[in-house]
N, C-alpha and C. Protein backbone atom coordinates (compact mmCIF):
# COMPACT_ATOMS: atom_id res chain seq x y z
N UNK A 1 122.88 143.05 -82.66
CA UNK A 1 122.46 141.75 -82.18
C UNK A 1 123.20 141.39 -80.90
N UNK A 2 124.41 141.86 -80.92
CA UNK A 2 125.02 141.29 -79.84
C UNK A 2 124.51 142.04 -78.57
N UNK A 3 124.35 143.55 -78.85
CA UNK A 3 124.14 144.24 -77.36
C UNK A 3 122.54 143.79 -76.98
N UNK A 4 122.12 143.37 -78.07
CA UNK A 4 120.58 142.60 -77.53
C UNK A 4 120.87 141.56 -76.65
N UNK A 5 121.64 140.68 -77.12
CA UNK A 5 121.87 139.22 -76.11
C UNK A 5 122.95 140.02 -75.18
N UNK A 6 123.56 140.78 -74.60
CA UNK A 6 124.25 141.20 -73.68
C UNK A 6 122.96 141.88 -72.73
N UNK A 7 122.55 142.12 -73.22
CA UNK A 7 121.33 143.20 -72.25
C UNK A 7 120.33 142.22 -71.73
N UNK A 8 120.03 141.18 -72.37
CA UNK A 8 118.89 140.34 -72.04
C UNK A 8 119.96 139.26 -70.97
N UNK A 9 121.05 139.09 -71.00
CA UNK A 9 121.83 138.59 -70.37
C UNK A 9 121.80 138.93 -68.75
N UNK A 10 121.82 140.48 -69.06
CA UNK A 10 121.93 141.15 -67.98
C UNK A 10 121.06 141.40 -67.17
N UNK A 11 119.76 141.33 -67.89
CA UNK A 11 118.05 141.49 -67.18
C UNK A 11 117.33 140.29 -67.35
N UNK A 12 117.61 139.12 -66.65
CA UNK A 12 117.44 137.72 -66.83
C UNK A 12 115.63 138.01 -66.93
N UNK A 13 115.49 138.55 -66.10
CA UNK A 13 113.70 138.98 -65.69
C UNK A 13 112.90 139.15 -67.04
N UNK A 14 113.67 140.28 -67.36
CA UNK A 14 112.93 140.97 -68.84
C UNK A 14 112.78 139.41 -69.71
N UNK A 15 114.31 138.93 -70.27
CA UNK A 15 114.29 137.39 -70.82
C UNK A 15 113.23 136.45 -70.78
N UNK A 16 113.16 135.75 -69.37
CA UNK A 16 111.99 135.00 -68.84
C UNK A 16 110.59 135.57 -69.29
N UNK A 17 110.38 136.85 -68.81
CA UNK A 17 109.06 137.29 -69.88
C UNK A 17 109.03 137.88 -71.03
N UNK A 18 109.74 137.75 -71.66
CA UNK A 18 109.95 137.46 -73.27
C UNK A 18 109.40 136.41 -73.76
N UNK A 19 110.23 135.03 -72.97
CA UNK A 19 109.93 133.74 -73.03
C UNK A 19 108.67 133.43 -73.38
N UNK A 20 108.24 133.81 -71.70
CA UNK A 20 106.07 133.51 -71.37
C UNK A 20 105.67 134.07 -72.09
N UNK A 21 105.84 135.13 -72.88
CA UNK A 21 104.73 136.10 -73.54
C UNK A 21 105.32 135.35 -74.85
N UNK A 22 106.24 134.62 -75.98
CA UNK A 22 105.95 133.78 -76.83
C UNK A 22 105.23 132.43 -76.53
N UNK A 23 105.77 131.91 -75.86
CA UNK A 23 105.08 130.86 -75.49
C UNK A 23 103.61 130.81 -75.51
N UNK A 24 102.83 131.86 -74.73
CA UNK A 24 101.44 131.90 -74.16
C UNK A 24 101.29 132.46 -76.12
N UNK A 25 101.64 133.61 -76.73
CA UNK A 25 101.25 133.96 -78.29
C UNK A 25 101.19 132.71 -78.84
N UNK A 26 101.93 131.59 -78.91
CA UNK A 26 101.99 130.47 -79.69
C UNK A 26 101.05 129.13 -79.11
N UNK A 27 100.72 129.44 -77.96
CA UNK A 27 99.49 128.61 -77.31
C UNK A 27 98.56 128.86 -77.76
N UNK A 28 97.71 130.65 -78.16
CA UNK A 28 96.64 130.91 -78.24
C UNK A 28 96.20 130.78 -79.98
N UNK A 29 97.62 131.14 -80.20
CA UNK A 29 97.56 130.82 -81.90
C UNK A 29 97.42 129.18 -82.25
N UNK A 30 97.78 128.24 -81.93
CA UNK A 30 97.61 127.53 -81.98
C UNK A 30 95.92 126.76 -81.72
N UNK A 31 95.74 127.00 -80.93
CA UNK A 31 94.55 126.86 -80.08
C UNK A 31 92.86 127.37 -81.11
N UNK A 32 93.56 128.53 -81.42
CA UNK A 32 92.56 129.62 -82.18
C UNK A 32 92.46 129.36 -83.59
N UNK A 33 93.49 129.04 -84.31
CA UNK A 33 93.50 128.84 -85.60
C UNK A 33 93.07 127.07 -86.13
N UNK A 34 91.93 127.63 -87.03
CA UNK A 34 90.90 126.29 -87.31
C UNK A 34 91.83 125.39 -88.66
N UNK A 35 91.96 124.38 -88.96
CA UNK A 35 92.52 123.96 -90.14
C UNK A 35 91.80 122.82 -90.81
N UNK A 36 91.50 122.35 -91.80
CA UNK A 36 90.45 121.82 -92.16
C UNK A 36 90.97 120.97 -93.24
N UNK A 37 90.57 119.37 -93.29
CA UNK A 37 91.59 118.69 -94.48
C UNK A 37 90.92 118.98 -95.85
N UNK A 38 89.67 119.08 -95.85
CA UNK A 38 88.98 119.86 -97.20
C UNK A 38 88.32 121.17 -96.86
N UNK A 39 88.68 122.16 -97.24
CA UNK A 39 88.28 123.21 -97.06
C UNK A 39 87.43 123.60 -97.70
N UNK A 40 85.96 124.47 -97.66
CA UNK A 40 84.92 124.70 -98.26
C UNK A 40 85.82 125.93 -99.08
N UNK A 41 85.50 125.65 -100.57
CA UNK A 41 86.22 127.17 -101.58
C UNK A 41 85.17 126.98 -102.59
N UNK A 42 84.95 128.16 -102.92
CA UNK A 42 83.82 128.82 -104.33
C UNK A 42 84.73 128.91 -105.91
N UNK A 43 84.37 127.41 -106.52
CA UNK A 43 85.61 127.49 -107.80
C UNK A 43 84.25 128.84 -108.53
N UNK A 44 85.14 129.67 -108.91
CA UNK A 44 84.26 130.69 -110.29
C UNK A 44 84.54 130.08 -111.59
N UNK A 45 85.42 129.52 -111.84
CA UNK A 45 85.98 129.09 -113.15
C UNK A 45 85.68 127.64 -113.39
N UNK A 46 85.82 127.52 -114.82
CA UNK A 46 85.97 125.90 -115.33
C UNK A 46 85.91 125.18 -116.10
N UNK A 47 87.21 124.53 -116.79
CA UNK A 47 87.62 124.54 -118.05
C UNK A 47 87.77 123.04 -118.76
N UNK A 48 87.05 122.91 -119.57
CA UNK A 48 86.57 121.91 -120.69
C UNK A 48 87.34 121.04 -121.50
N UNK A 49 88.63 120.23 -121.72
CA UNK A 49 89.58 120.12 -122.71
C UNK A 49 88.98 119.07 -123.27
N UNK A 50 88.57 118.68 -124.88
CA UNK A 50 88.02 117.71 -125.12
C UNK A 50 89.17 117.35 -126.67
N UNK A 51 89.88 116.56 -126.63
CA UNK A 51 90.82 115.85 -127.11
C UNK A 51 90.03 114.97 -128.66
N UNK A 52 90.78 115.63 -129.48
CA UNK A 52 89.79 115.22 -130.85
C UNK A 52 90.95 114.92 -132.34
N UNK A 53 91.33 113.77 -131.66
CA UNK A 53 92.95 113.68 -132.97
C UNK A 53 92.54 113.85 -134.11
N UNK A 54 93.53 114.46 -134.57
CA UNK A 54 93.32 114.60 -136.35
C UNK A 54 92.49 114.77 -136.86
N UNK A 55 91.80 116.03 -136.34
CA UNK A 55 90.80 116.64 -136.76
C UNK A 55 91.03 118.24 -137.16
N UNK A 56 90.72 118.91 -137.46
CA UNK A 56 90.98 120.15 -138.16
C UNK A 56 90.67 120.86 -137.65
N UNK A 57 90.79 122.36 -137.23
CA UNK A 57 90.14 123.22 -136.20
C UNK A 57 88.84 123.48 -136.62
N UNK A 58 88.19 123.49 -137.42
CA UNK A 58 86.91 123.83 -138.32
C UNK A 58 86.16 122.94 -137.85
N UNK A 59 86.25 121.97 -138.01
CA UNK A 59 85.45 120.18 -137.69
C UNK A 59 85.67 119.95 -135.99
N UNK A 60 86.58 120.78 -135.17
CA UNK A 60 86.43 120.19 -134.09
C UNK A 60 85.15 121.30 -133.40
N UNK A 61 85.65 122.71 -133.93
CA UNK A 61 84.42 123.90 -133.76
C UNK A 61 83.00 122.94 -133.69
N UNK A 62 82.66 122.51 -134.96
CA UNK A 62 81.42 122.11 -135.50
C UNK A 62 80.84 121.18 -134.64
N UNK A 63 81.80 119.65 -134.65
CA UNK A 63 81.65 119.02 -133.85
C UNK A 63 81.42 118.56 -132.18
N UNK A 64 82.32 119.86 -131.55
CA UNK A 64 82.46 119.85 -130.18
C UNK A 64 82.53 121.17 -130.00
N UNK A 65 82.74 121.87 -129.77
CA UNK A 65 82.90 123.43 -129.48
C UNK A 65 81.45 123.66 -129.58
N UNK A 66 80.71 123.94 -130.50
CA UNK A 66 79.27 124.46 -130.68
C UNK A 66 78.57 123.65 -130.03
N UNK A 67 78.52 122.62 -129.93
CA UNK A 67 77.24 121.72 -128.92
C UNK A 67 77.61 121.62 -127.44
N UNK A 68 79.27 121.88 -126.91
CA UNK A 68 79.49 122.17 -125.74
C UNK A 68 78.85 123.74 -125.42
N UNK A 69 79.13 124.37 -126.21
CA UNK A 69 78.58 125.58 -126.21
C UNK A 69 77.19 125.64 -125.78
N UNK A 70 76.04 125.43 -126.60
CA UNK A 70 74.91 125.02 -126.77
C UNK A 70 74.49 124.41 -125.11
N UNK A 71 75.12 123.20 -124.94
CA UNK A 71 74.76 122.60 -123.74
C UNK A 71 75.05 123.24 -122.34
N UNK A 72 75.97 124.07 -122.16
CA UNK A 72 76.50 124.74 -121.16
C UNK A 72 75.44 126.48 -120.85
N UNK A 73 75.18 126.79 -121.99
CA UNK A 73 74.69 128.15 -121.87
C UNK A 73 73.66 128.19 -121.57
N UNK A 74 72.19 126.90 -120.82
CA UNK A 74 71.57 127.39 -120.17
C UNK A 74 71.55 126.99 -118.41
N UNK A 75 72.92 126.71 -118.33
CA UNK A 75 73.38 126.78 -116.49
C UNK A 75 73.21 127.90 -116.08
N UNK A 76 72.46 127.89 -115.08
CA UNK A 76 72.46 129.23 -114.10
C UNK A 76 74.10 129.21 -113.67
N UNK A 77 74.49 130.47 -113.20
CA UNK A 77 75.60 131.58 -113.18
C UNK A 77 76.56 131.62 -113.88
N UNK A 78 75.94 131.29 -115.63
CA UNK A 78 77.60 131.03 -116.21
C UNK A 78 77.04 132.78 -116.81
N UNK A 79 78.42 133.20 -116.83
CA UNK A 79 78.20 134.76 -117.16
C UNK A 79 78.61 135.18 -118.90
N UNK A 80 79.83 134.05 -119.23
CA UNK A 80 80.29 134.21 -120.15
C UNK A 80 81.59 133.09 -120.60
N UNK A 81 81.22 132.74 -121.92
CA UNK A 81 82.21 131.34 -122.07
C UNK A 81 83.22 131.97 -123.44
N UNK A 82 83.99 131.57 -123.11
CA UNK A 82 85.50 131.64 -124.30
C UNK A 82 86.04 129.96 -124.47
N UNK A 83 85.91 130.02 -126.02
CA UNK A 83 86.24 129.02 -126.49
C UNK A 83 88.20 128.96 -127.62
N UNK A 84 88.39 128.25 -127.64
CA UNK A 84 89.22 127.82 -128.69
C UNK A 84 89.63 126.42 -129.17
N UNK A 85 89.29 126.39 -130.37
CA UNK A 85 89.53 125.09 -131.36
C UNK A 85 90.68 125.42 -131.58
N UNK A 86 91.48 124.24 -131.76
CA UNK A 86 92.73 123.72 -132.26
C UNK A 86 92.92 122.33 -133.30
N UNK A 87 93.93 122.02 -133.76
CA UNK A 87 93.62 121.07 -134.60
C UNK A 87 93.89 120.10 -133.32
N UNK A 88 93.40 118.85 -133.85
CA UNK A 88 93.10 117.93 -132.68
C UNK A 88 92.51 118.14 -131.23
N UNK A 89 91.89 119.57 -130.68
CA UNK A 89 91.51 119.54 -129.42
C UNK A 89 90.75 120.83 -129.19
N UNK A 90 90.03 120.78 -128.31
CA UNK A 90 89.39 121.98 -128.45
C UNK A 90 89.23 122.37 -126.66
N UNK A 91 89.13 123.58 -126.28
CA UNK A 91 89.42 124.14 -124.84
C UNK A 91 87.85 125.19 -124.67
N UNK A 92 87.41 125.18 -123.55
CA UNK A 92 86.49 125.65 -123.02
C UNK A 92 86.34 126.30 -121.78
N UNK A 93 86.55 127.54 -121.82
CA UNK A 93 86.83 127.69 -120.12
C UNK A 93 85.26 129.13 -119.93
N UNK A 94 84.90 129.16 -118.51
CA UNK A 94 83.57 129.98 -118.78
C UNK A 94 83.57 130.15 -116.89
């Protein structure tokens, strides 16, 4: 490191266009790169939590799991849904 800053010391020239040539890289990058406060993104996924106190995993299946089921499976591009009942809640992701 040091014989770097001794050498650039010594070839003020080389230095200076070191300088311009970051400078002008960080102009064009700047300049070039688009940034966007909502960005257009493709969710593939998407997941269901339906909250069912004190209910039993059996009864929340019956109740919510199978008719979410039911209602979801004739959307165009769903490919495939995984479920799980729990006691009090049941999860849906597809």
């Amino acid at each position: 490191m040091k014989a770097m800053i001794e050498w650039m010391a010594r070839n003020s020239v080389a230095a200076n266009l070191l300088m311009i040539f970051i400078g002008v890289s960080g102009f064009i990058a700047i300049t070039t790169v688009t940034e966007e406060v909502f960005p257009e993104i493709e969710l593939d996924r998407i997941s269901i939590t339906v909250p069912y106190l004190g209910a039993a995993p059996e009864e929340v299946e019956e109740a919510v799991v199978i008719r979410i089921e039911e209602a979801i499976q004739g959307l165009d591009g769903i490919k495939e849904i995984q479920s799980t009942a729990a006691k009090g809640s049941s999860n849906r992701h597809g």
